[in-house]
Protein backbone atom coordinates (compact mmCIF):
# COMPACT_ATOMS: atom_id res chain seq x y z
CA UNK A 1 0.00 0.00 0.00
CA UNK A 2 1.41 3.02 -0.85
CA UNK A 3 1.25 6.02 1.68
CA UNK A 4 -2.18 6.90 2.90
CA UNK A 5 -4.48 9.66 0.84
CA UNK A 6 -5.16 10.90 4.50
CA UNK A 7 -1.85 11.82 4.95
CA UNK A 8 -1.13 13.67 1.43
CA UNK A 9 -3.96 15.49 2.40
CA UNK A 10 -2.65 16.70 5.84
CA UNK A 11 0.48 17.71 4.50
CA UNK A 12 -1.07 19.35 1.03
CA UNK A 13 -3.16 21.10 3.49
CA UNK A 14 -0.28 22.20 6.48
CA UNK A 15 2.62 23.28 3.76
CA UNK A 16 3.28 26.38 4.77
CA UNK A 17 2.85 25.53 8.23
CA UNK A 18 4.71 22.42 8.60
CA UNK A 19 7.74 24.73 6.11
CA UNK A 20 7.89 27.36 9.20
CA UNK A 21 7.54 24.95 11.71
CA UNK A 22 10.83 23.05 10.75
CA UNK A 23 12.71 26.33 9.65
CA UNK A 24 12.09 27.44 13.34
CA UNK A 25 15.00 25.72 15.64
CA UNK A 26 13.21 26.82 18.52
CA UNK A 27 9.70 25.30 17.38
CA UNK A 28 11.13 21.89 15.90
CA UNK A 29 13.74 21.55 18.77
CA UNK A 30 13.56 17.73 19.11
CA UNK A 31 15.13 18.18 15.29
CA UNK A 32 17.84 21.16 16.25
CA UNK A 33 19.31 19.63 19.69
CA UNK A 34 18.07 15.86 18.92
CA UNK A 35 17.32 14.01 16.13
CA UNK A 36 19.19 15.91 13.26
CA UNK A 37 23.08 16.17 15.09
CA UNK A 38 22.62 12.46 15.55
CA UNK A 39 21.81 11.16 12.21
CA UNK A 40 24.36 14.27 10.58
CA UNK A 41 26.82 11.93 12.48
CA UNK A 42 26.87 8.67 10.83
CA UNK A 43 27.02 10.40 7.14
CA UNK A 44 29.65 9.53 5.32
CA UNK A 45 31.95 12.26 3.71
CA UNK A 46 29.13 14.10 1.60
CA UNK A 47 32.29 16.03 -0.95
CA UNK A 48 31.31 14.54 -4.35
CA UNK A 49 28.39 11.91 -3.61
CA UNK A 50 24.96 12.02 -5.87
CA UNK A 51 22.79 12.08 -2.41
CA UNK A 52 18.65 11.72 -2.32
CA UNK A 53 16.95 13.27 0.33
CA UNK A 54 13.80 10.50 0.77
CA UNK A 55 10.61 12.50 1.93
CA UNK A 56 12.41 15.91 1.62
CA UNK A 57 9.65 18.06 3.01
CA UNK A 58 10.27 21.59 1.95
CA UNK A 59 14.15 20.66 2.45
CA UNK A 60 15.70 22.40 5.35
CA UNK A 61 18.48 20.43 4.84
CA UNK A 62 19.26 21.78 1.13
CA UNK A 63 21.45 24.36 2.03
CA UNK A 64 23.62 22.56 4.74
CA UNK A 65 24.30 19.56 2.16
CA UNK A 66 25.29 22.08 -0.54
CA UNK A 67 27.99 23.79 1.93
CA UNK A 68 29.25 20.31 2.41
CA UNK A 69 29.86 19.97 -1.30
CA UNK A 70 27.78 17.37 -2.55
CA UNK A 71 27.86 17.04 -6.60
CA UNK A 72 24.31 17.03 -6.80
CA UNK A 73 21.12 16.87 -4.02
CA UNK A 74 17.80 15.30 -5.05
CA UNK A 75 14.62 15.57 -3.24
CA UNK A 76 11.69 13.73 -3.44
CA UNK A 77 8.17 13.77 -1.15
CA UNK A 78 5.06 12.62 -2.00
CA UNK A 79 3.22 15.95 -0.86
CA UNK A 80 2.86 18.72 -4.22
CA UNK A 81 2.30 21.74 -2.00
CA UNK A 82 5.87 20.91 -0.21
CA UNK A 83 8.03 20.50 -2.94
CA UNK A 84 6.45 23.26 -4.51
CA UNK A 85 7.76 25.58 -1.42
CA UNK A 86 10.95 23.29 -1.57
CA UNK A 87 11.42 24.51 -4.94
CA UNK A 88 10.72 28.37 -3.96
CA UNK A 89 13.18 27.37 -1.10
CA UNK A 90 15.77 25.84 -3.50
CA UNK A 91 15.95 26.76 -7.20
CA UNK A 92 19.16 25.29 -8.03
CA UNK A 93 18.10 21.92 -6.53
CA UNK A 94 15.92 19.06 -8.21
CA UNK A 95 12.72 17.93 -6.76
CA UNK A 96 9.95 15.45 -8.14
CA UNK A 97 6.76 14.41 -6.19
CA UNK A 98 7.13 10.81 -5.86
CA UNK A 99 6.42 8.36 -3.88
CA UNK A 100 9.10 6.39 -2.07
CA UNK A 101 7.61 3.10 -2.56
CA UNK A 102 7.73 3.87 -6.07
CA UNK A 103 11.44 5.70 -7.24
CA UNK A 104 11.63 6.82 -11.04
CA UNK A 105 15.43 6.78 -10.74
CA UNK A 106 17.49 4.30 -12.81
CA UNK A 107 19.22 1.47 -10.69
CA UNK A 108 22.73 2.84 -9.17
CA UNK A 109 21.87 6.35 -9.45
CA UNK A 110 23.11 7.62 -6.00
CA UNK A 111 26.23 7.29 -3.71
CA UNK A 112 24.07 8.44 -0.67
CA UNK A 113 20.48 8.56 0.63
CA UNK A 114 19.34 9.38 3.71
CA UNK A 115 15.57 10.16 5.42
CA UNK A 116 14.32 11.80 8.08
CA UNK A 117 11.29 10.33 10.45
CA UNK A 118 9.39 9.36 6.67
CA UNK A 119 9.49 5.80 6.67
CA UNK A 120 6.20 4.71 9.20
CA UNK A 121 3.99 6.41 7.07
CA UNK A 122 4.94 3.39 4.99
CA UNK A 123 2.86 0.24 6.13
CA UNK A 124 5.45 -1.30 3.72
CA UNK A 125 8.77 -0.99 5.11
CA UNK A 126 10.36 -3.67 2.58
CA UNK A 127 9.00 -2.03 -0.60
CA UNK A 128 10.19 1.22 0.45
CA UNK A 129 14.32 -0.42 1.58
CA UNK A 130 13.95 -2.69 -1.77
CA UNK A 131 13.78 0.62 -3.74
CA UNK A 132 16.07 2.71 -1.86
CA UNK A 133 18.26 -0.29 -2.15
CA UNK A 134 17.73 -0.37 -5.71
CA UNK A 135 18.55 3.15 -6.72
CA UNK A 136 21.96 3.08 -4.58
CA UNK A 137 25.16 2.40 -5.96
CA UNK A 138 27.29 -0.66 -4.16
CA UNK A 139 29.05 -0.16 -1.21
CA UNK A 140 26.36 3.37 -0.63
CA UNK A 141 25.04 4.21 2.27
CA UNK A 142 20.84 4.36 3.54
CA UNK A 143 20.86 6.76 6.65
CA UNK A 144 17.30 7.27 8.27
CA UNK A 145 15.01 7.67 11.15
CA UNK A 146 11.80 6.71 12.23
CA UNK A 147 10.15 7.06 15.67
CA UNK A 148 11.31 4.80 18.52
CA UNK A 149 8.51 2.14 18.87
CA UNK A 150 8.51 2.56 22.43
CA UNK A 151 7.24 5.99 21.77
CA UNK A 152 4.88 5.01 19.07
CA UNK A 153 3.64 1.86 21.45
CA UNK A 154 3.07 4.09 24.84
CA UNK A 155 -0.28 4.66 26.03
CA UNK A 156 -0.95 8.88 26.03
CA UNK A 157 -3.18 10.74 28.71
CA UNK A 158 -4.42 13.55 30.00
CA UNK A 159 -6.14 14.57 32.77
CA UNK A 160 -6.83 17.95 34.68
CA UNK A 161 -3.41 17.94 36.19
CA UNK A 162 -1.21 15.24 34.50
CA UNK A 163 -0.74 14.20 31.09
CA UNK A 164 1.93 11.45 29.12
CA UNK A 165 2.72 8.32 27.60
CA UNK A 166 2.75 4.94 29.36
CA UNK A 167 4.11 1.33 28.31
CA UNK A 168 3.77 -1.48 30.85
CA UNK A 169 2.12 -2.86 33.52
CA UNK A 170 0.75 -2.50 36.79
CA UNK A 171 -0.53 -5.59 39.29
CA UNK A 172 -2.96 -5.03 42.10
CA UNK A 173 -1.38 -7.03 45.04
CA UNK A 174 -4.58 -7.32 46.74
CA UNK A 175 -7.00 -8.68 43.94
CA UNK A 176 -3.89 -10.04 41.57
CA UNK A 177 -5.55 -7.72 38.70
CA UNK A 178 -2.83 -6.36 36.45
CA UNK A 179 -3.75 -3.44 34.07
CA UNK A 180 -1.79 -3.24 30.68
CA UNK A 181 -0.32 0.42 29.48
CA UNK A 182 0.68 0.46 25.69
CA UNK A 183 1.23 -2.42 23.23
CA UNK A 184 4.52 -2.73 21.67
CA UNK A 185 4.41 -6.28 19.83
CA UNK A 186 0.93 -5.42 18.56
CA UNK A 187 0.18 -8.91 17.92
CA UNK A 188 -3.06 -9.10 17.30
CA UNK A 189 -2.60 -6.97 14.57
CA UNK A 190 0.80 -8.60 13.01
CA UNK A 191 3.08 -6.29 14.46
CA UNK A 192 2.39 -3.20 11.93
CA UNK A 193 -0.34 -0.76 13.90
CA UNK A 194 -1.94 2.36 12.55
CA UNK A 195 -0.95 5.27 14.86
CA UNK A 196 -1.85 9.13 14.43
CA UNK A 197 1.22 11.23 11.97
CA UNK A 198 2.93 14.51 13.24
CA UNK A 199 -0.19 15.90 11.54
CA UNK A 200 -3.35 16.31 12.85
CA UNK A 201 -5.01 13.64 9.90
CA UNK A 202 -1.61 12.26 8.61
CA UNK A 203 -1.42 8.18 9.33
CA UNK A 204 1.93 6.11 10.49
CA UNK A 205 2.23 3.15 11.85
CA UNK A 206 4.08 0.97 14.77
CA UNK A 207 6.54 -1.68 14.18
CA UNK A 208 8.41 -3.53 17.24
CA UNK A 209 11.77 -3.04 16.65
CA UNK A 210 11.70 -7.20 15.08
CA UNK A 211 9.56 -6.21 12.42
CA UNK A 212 11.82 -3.48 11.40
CA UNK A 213 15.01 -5.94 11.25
CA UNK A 214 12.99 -8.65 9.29
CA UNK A 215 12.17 -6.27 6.33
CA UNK A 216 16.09 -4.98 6.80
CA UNK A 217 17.41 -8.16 6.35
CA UNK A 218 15.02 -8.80 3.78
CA UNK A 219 15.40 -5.78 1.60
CA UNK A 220 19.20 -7.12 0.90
CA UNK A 221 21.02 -4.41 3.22
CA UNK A 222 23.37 -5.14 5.88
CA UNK A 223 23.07 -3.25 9.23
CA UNK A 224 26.33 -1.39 9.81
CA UNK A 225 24.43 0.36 12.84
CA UNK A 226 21.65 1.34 14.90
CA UNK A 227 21.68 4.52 16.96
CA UNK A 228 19.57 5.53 20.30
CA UNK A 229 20.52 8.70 19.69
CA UNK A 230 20.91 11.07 22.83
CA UNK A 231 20.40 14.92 23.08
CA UNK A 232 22.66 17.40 22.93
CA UNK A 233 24.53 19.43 25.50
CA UNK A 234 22.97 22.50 23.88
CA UNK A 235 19.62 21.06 24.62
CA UNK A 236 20.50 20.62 28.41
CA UNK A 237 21.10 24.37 28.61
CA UNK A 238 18.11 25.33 26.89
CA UNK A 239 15.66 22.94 27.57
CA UNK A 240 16.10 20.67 30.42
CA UNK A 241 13.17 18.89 31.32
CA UNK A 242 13.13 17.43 27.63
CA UNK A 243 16.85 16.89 28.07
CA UNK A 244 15.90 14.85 30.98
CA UNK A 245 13.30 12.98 29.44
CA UNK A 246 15.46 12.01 26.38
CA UNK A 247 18.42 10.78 28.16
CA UNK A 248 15.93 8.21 29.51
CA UNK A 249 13.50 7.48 27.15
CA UNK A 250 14.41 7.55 23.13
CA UNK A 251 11.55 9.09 21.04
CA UNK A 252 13.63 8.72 17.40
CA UNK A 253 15.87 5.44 16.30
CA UNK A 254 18.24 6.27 13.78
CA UNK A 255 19.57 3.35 11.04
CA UNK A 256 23.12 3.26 9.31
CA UNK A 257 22.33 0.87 6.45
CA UNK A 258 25.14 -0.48 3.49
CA UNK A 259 24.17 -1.89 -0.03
């Protein structure tokens, strides 16, 4: 299945606000002092390489991989109204709307892709890696993220005074009761659970982290690593309670693939 009409719509819909929201460091801060240090990271030398940018958005990243002299930078998202701002973003830089289950690119057209928190709004995790793996040239590089599935398998509340996420259990020693918070295998359902997007409207889903592996292994890449990523010192400055929290609890997962 290719990505959900639900969440084209969201993001056809939130352009211009999703565009500000990510070229805000202060607003997408789990990107600034998190998520996007960590996977920078475990690039390769960029000087040179043919690099895809899988889900681009409206490509915050465009200018940061031209200073770090990449050949040529291709983007590619499935949303029209986001590579259309890409594009007003970007002139010099190719974009297509395109699905990434489905890449028009010849095989062995890149030295380098990489994607950022795109790949659960994919119920098809092996069609998406088969392609990615398809368009790379041997011996490339696949660097992305997703969110951690302990975040996307926590139980969220909210109440008057308290609100967050939950994943385990809870026994009554009196009555031998336990109550269940969360479901990370999500068995009944084969492992692969619809969850709510970033967008209010926009569809993901949960894997356990075994699911993930199988279609991995399956796709024909080898795992050269998997990061847990934690914050950065800036972030403990600035923003300590979420510092706190993420030096506990990992909300992204970031993967260092090989063809």
């Amino acid at each position: 299945m290719a990505t959900d009409p639900l969440t084209i719509d969201a993001y056809n819909k939130n352009a211009e606000k999703y565009d500000k929201f990510v070229k805000d460091p202060e607003d997408s801060l789990y990107n600034t002092y998190y998520g996007t240090p960590a996977m920078r990271a475990e690039f390769p030398p960029l000087k040179g390489l043919k690099v895809i940018s899988i889900a681009c958005g409206s490509d915050e990243d465009a200018a940061w991989f031209i200073d770090n002299k990449v050949s040529k930078l291709v983007g590619i998202d499935i949303s029209e109204k986001l590579i259309e701002i890409a594009k007003k973003n970007n002139p010099t830089i190719e974009y297509h709307v395109m699905d990434m289950e489905n890449l028009e690119f010849e095989d062995n057209s890149f030295d380098f892709a990489y994607s950022s928190l795109a790949i659960e709004y994919s119920n098809d995790w092996l069609k998406v890696l088969k392609e990615v793996y398809r368009i790379l040239k041997p011996g490339s590089l696949f660097v992305f993220s997703c969110n951690h599935p302990i975040e996307t398998a926590s139980q969220y509340f909210k109440n008057d005074n308290k609100h967050g996420a939950l994943l385990g259990r809870v026994t009554d020693d009196k009555t031998g009761n336990t109550d269940f918070y969360g479901d990370y295998l999500a068995s009944t359902e084969g492992g692969i659970r619809q969850t709510e997007g970033f967008l209010l409207g926009a569809v993901t889903y949960h894997r356990p982290i075994s699911k993930m592996l199988e279609d991995i292994i399956a796709s024909g890449f080898s795992l050269r690593k998997l990061v847990e990523p934690l914050p950065s010192k800036e972030m403990e400055t600035k923003y300590p309670d979420k510092y706190e929290k993420l030096m506990r609890i990992p909300v992204f997962i970031i993967w260092v693939l090989q063809k």
